[in-house]
C-alpha atoms as a PDB file:
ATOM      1  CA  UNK A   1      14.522  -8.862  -2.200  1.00  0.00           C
ATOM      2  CA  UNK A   2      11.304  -6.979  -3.297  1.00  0.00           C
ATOM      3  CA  UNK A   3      10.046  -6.215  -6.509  1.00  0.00           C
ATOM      4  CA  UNK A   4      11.800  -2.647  -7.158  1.00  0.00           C
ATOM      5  CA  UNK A   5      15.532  -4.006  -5.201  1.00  0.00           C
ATOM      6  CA  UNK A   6      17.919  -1.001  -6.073  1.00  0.00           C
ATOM      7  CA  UNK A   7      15.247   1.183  -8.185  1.00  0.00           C
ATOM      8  CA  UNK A   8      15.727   4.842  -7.589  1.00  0.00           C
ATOM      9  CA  UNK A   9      12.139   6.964  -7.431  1.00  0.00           C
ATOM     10  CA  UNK A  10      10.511   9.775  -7.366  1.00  0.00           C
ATOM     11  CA  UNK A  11       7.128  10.599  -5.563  1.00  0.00           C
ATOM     12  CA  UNK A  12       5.216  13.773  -6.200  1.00  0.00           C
ATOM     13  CA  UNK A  13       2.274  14.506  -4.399  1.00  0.00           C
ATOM     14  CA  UNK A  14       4.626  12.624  -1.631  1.00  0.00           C
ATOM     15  CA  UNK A  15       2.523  14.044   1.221  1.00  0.00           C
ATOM     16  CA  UNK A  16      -0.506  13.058   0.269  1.00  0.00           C
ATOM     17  CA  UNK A  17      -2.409   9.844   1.138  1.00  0.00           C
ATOM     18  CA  UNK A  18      -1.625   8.253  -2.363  1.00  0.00           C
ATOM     19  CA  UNK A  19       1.948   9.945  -2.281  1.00  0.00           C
ATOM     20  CA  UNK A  20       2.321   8.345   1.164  1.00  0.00           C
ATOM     21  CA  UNK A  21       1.044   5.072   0.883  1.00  0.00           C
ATOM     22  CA  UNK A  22       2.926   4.251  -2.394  1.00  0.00           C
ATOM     23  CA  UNK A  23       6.435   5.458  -1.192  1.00  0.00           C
ATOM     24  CA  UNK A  24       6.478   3.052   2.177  1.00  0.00           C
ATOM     25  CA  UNK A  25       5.119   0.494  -0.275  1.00  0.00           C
ATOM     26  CA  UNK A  26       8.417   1.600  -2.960  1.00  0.00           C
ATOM     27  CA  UNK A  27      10.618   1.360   0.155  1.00  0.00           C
ATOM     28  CA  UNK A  28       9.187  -1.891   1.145  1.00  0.00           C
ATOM     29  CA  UNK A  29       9.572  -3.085  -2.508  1.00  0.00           C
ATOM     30  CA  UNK A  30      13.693  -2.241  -2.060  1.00  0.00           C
ATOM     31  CA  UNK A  31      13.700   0.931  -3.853  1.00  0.00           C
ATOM     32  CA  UNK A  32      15.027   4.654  -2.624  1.00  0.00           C
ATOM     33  CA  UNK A  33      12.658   7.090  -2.589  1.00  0.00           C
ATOM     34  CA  UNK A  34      12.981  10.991  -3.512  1.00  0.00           C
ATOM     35  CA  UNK A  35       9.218  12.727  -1.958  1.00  0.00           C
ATOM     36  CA  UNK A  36       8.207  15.929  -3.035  1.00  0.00           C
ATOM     37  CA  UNK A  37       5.495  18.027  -2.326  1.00  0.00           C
ATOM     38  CA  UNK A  38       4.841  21.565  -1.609  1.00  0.00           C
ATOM     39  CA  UNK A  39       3.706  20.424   2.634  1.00  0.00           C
ATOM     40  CA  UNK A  40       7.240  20.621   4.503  1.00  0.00           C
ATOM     41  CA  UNK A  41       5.173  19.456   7.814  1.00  0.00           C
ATOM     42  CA  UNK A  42       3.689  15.966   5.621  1.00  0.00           C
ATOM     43  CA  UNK A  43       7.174  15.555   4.122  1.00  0.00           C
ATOM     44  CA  UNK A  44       8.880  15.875   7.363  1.00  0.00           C
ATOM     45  CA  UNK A  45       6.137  13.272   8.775  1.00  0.00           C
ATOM     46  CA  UNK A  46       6.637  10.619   6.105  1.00  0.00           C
ATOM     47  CA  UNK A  47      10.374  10.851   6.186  1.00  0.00           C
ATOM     48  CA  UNK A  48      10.343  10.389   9.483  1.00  0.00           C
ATOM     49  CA  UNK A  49       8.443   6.989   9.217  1.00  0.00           C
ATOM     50  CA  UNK A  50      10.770   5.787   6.632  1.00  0.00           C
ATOM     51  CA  UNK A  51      14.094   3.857   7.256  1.00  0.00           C
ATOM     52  CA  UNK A  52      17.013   6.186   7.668  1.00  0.00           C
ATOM     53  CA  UNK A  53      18.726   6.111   4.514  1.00  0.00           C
ATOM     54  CA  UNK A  54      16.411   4.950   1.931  1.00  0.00           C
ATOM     55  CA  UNK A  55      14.003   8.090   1.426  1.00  0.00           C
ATOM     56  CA  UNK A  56      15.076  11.999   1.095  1.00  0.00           C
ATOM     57  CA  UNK A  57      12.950  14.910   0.775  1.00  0.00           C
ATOM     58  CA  UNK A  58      12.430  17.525  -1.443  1.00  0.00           C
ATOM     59  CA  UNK A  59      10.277  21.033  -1.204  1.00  0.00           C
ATOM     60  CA  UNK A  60       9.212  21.700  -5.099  1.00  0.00           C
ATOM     61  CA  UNK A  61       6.108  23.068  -6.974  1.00  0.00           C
ATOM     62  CA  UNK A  62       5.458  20.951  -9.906  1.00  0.00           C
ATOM     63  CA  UNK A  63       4.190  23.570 -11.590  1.00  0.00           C
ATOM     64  CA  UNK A  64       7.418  25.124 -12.058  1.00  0.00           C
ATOM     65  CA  UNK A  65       9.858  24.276 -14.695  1.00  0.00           C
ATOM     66  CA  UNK A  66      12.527  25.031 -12.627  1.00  0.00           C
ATOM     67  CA  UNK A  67      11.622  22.507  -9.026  1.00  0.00           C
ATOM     68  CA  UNK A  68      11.016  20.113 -11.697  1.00  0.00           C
ATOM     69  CA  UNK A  69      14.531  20.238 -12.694  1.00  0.00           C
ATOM     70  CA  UNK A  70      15.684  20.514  -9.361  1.00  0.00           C
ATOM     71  CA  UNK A  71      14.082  17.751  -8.110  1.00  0.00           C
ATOM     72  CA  UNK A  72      15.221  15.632 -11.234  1.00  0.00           C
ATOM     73  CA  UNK A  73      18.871  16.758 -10.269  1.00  0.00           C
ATOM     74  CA  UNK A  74      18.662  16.492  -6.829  1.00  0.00           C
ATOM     75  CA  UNK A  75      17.448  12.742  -7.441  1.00  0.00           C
ATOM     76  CA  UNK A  76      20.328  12.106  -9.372  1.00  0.00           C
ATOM     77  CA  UNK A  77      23.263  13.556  -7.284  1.00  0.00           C
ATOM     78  CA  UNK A  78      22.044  12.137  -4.789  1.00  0.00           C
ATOM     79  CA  UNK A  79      21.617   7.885  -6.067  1.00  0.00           C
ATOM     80  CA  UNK A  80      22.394   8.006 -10.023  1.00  0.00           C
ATOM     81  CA  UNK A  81      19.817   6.693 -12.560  1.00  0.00           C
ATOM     82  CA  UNK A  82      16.446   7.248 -12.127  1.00  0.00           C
ATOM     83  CA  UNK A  83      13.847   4.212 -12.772  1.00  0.00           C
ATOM     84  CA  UNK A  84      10.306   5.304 -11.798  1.00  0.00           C
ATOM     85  CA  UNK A  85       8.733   8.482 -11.512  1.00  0.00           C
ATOM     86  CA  UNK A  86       4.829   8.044  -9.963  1.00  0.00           C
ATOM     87  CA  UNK A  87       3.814  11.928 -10.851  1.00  0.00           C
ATOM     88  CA  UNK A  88       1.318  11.759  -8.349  1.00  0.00           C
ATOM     89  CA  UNK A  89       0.478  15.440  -7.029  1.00  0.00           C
ATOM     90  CA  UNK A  90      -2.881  16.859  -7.499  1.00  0.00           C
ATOM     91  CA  UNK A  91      -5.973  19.184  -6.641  1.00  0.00           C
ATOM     92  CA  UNK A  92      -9.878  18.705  -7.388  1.00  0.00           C
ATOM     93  CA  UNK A  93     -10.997  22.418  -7.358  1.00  0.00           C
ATOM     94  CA  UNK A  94     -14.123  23.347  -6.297  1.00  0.00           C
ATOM     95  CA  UNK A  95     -17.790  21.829  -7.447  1.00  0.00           C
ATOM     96  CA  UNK A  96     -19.381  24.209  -8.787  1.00  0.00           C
ATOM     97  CA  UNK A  97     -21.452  23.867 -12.116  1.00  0.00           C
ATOM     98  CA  UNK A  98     -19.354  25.594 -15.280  1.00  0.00           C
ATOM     99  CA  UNK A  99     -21.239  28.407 -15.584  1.00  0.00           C
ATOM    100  CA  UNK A 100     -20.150  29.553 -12.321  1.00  0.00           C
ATOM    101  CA  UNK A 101     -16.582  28.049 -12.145  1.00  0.00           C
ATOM    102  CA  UNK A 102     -14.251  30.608 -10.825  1.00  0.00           C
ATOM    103  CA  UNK A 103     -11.412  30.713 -13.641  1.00  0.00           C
ATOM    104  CA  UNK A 104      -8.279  31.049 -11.194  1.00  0.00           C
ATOM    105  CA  UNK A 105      -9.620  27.870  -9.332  1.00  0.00           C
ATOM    106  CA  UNK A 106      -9.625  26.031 -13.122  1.00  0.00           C
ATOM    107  CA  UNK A 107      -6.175  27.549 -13.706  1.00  0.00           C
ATOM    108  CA  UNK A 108      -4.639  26.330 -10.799  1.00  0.00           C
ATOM    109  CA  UNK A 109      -6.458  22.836 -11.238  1.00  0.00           C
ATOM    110  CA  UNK A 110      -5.079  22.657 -14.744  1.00  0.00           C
ATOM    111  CA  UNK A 111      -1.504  23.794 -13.945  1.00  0.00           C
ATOM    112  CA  UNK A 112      -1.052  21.288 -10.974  1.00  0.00           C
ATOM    113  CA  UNK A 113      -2.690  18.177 -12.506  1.00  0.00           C
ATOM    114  CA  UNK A 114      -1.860  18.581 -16.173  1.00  0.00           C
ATOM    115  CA  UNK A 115       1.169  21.090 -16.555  1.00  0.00           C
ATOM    116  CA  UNK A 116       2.950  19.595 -13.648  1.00  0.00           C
ATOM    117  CA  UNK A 117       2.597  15.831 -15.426  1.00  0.00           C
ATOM    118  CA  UNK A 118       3.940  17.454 -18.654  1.00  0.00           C
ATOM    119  CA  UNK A 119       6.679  18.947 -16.980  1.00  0.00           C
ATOM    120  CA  UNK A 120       7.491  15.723 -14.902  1.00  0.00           C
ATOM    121  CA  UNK A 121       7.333  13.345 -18.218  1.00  0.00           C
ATOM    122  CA  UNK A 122       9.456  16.028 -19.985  1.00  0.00           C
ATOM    123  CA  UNK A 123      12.407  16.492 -17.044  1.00  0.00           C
ATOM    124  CA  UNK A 124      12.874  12.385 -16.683  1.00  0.00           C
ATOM    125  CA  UNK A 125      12.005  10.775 -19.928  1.00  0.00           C
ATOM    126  CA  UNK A 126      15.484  12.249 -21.464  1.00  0.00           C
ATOM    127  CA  UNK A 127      17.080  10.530 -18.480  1.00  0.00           C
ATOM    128  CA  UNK A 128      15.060   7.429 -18.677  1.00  0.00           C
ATOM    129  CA  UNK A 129      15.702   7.290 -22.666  1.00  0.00           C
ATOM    130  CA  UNK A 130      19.518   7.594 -22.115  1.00  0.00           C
ATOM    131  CA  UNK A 131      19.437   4.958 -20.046  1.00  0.00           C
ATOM    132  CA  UNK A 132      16.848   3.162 -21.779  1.00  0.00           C
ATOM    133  CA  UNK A 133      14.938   2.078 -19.030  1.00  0.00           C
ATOM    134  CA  UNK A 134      12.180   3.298 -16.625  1.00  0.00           C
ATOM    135  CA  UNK A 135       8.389   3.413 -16.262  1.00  0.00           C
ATOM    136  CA  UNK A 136       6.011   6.518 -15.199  1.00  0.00           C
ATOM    137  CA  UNK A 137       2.948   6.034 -13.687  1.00  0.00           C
ATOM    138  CA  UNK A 138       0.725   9.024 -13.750  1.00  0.00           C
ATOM    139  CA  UNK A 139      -2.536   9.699 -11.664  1.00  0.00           C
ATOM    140  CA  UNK A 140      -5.157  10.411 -13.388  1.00  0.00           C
ATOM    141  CA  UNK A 141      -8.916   9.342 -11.832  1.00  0.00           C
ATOM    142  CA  UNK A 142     -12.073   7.708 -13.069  1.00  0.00           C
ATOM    143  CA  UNK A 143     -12.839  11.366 -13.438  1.00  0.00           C
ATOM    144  CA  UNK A 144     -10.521  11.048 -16.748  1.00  0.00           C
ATOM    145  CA  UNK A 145     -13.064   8.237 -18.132  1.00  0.00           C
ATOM    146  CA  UNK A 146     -16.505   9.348 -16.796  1.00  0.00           C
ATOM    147  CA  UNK A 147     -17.958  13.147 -16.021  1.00  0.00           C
ATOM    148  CA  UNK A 148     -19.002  14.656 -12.598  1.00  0.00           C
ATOM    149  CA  UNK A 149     -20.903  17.263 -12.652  1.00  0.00           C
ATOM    150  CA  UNK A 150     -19.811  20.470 -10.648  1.00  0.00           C
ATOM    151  CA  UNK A 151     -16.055  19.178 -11.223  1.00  0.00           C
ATOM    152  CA  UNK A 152     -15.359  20.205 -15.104  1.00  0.00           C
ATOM    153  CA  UNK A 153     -11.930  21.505 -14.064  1.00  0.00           C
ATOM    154  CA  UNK A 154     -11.192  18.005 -12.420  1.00  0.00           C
ATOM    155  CA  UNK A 155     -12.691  15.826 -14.564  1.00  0.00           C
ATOM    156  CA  UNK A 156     -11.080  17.934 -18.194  1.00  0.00           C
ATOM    157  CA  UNK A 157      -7.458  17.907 -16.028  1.00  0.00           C
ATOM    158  CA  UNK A 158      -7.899  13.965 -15.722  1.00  0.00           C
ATOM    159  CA  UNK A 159      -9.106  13.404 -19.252  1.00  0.00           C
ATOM    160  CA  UNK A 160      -5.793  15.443 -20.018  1.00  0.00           C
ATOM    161  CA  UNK A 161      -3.834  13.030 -17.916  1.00  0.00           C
ATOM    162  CA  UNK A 162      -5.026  10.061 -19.804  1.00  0.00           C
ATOM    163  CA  UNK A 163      -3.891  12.078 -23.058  1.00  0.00           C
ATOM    164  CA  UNK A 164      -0.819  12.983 -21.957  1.00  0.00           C
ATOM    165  CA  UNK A 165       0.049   9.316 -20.579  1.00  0.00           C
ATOM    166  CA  UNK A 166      -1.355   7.567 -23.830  1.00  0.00           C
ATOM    167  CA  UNK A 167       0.731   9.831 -26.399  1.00  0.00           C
ATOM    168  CA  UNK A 168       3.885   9.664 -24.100  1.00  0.00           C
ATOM    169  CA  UNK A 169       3.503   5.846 -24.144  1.00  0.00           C
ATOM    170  CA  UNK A 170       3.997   5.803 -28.237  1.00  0.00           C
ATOM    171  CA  UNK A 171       6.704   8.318 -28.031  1.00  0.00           C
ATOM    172  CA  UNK A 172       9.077   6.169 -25.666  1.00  0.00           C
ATOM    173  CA  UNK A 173       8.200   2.396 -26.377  1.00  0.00           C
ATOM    174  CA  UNK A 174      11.109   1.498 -28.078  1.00  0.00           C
ATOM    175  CA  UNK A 175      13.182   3.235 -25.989  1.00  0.00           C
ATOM    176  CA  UNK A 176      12.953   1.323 -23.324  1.00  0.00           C
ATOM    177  CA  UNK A 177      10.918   3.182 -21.024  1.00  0.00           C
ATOM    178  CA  UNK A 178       6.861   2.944 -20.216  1.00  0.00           C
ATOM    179  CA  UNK A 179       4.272   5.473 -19.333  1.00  0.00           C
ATOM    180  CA  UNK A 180       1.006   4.098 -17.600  1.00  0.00           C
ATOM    181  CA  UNK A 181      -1.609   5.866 -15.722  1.00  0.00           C
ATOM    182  CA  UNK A 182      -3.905   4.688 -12.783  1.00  0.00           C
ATOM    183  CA  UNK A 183      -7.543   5.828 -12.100  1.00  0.00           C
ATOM    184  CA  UNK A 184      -8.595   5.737  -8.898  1.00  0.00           C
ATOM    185  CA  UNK A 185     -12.217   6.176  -7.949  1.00  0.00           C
ATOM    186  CA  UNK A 186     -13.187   7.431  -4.641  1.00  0.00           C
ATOM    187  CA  UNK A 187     -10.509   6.623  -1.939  1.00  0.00           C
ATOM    188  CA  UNK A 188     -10.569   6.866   1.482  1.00  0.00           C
ATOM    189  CA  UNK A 189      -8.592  10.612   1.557  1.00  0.00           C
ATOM    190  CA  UNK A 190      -8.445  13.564   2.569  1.00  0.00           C
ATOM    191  CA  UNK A 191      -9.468  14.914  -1.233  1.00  0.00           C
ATOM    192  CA  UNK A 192     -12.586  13.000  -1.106  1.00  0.00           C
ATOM    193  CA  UNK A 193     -13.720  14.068   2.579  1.00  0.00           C
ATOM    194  CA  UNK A 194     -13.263  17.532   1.153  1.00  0.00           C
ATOM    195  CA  UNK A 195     -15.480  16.687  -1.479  1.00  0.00           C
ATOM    196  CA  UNK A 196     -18.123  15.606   0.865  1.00  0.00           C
ATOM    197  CA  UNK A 197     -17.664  18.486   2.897  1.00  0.00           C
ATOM    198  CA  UNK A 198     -18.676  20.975  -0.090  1.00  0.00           C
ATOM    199  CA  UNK A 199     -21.605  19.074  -0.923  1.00  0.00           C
ATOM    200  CA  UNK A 200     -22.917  19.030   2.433  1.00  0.00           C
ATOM    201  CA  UNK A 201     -21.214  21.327   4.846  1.00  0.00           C
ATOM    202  CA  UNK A 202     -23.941  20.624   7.656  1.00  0.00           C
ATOM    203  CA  UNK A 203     -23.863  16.802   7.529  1.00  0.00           C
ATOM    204  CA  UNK A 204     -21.061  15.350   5.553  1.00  0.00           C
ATOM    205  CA  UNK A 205     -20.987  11.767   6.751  1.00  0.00           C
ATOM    206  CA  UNK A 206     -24.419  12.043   4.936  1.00  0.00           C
ATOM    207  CA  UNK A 207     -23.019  12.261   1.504  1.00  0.00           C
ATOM    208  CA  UNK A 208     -20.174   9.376   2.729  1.00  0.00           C
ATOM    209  CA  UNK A 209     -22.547   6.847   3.556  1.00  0.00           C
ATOM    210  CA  UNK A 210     -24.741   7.760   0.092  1.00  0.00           C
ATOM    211  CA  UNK A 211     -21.335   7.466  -1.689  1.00  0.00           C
ATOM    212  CA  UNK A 212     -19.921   4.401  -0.049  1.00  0.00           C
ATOM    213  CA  UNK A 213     -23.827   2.754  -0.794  1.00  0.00           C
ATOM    214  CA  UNK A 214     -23.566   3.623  -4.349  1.00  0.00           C
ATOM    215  CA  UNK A 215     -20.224   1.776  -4.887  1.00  0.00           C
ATOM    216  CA  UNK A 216     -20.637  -1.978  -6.134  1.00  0.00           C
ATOM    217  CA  UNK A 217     -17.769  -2.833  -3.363  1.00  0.00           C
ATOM    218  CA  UNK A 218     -19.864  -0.948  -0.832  1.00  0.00           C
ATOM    219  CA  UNK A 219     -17.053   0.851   0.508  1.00  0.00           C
ATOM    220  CA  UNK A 220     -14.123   3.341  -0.692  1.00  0.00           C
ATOM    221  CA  UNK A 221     -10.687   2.049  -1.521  1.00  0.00           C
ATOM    222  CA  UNK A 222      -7.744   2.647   0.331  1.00  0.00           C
ATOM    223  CA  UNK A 223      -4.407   4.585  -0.511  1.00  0.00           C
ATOM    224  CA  UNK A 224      -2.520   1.156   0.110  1.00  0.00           C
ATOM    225  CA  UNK A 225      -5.302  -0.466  -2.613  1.00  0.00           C
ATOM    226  CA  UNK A 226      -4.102   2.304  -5.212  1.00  0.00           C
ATOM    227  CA  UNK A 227      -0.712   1.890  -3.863  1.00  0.00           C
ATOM    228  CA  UNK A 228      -0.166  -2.311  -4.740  1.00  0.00           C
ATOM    229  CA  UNK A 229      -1.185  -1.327  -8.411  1.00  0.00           C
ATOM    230  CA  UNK A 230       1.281   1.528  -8.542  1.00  0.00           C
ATOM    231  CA  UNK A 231       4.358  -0.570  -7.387  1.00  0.00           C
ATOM    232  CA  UNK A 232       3.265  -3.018 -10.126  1.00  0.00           C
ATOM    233  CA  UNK A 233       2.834  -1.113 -13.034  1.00  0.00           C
ATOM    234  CA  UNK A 234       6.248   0.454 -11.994  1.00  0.00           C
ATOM    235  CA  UNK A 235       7.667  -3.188 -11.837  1.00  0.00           C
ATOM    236  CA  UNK A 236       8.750  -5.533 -14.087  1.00  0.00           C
ATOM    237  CA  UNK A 237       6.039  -7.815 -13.652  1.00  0.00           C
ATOM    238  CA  UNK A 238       4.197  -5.467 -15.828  1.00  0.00           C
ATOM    239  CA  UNK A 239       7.073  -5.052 -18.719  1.00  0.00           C
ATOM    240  CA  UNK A 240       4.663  -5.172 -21.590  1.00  0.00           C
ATOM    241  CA  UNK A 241       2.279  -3.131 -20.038  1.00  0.00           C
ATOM    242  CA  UNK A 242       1.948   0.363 -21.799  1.00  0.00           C
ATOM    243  CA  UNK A 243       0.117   3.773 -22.389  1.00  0.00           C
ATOM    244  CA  UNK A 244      -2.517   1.987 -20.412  1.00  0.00           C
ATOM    245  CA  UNK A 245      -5.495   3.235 -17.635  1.00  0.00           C
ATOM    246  CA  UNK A 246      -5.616   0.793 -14.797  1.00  0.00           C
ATOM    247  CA  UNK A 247      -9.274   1.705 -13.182  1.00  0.00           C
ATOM    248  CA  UNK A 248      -9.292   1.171  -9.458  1.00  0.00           C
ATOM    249  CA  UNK A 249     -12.524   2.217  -8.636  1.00  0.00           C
ATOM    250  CA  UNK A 250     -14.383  -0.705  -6.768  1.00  0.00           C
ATOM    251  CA  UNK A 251     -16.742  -1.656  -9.841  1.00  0.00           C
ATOM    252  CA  UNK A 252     -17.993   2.543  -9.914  1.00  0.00           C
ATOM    253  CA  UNK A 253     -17.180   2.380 -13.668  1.00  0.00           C
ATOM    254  CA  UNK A 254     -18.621  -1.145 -14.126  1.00  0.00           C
ATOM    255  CA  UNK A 255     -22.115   0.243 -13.656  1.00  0.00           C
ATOM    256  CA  UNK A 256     -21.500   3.660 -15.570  1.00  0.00           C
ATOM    257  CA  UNK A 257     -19.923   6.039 -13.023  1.00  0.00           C
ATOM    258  CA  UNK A 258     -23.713   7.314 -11.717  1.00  0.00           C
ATOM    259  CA  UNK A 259     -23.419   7.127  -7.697  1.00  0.00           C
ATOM    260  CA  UNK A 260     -26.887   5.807  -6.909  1.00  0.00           C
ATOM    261  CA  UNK A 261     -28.074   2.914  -4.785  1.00  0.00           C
ATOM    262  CA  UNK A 262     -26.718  -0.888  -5.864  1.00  0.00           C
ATOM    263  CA  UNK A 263     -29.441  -3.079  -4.862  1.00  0.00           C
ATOM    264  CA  UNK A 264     -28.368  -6.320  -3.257  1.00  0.00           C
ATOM    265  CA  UNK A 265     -28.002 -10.020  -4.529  1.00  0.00           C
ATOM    266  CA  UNK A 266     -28.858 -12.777  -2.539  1.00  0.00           C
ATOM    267  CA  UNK A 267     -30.212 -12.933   1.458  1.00  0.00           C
END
């Protein structure tokens, strides 16, 4: 028996790295997985690598009120209750500095990684409350605790997540149900090779080996690092744990979020 035997949940961003990595580990745990993503290719692909039976898959833009209810509903008609929702899905823009920030870019930043969070906590926690149980785990990034510059609509959409998660968590204590939110610093994905890839088009293993250097841990984290702090938080093991920011970052935060060099202790 794993740690989430019999749960019902639902994975947005499911096609994703993150998405990915956190519904085999779900589906490892024991629990039945609903993915959904806008990507019908990287659903197809994950489903596909799943047991037959424990996972289903579900095209939906979580910016839209309506997919959100759809893929609430769909969840339930097709296993009952729902216990965990990890509203996962995201975008980082582009990096530009603000003064030149295209405003349909920091729209479409702010609708996917803030409006589609709002609409996820408001479509489940009425189930959750009725049944008065469940936890939510939203992603939200060290970008929610630290700035970047060149990423203002990324780094105000993940302070929003923190916000969101935080006055959610008071709403629905005593109700039975929990709202955390993870922040994951820079992870072995395809969001962050992007990100090197706009700061150095010509040479953007460059800017990964600077960044790597920089980190404390000396190397990015992996999707299945983010992942084993996901299933817990969406556990029991973490029952009291609520309206809280679990950093996984590899110490970035530790020495204030600046990426420069860490110099070495010891031989």
């Amino acid at each position: 028996m794993g740690i989430l035997d019999g749960k019902t949940c639902i994975v947005t961003g499911a096609a994703g790295s993150l998405g990915a990595a956190s519904a085999r580990r779900f589906v490892a745990e024991g629990a039945r997985v609903m993915l959904v993503d806008r990507d019908r290719g990287g659903l197809d692909a994950i489903l596909k690598a799943l047991p037959e039976g424990r996972a289903t898959a579900m095209l939906a833009d979580v910016t839209s009120a309506r997919d959100t209810t759809a893929y609430i509903e769909a969840t339930m008609a097709r296993w009952g209750p729902i216990d965990v929702l990890f509203s996962n899905a995201g975008i980082s823009g582009v990096i530009r500095p603000v003064t030149d920030y295209p405003e349909e870019v920091f729209d479409q930043v702010l609708a996917t990684n803030v409006k589609g969070v709002f609409l996820g906590l408001r479509g489940v926690l009425p189930v959750m409350l009725a049944q008065k149980s469940g936890a939510v785990v939203n992603t939200a990034s060290v970008a929610g605790l630290v700035g970047t510059p060149g990423m203002s609509a990324y780094v105000a959409s993940k302070h929003a997540v923190i916000g969101i998660t935080k006055a959610a968590a008071g709403e629905v204590a005593r109700g039975g149900v929990r709202v955390n939110a993870v922040c994951p610093g820079p992870i072995d994905t395809r969001m962050i090779h992007a990100i090197e890839a706009q700061l150095d088009p010509v040479n953007p293993a460059a800017v990964e080996a600077r960044y790597q250097a920089a980190l404390p841990l000396g190397r990015y984290g992996t999707a299945e690092e983010v992942a084993n702090v996901v299933v817990f938080l969406c556990s029991d093991l973490a029952s009291s744990i609520n309206g809280a920011q679990y950093v996984i970052d590899g110490g970035r935060t530790s020495i204030g979020g600046a990426i420069t060099s860490v110099p070495k202790v010891g031989g």
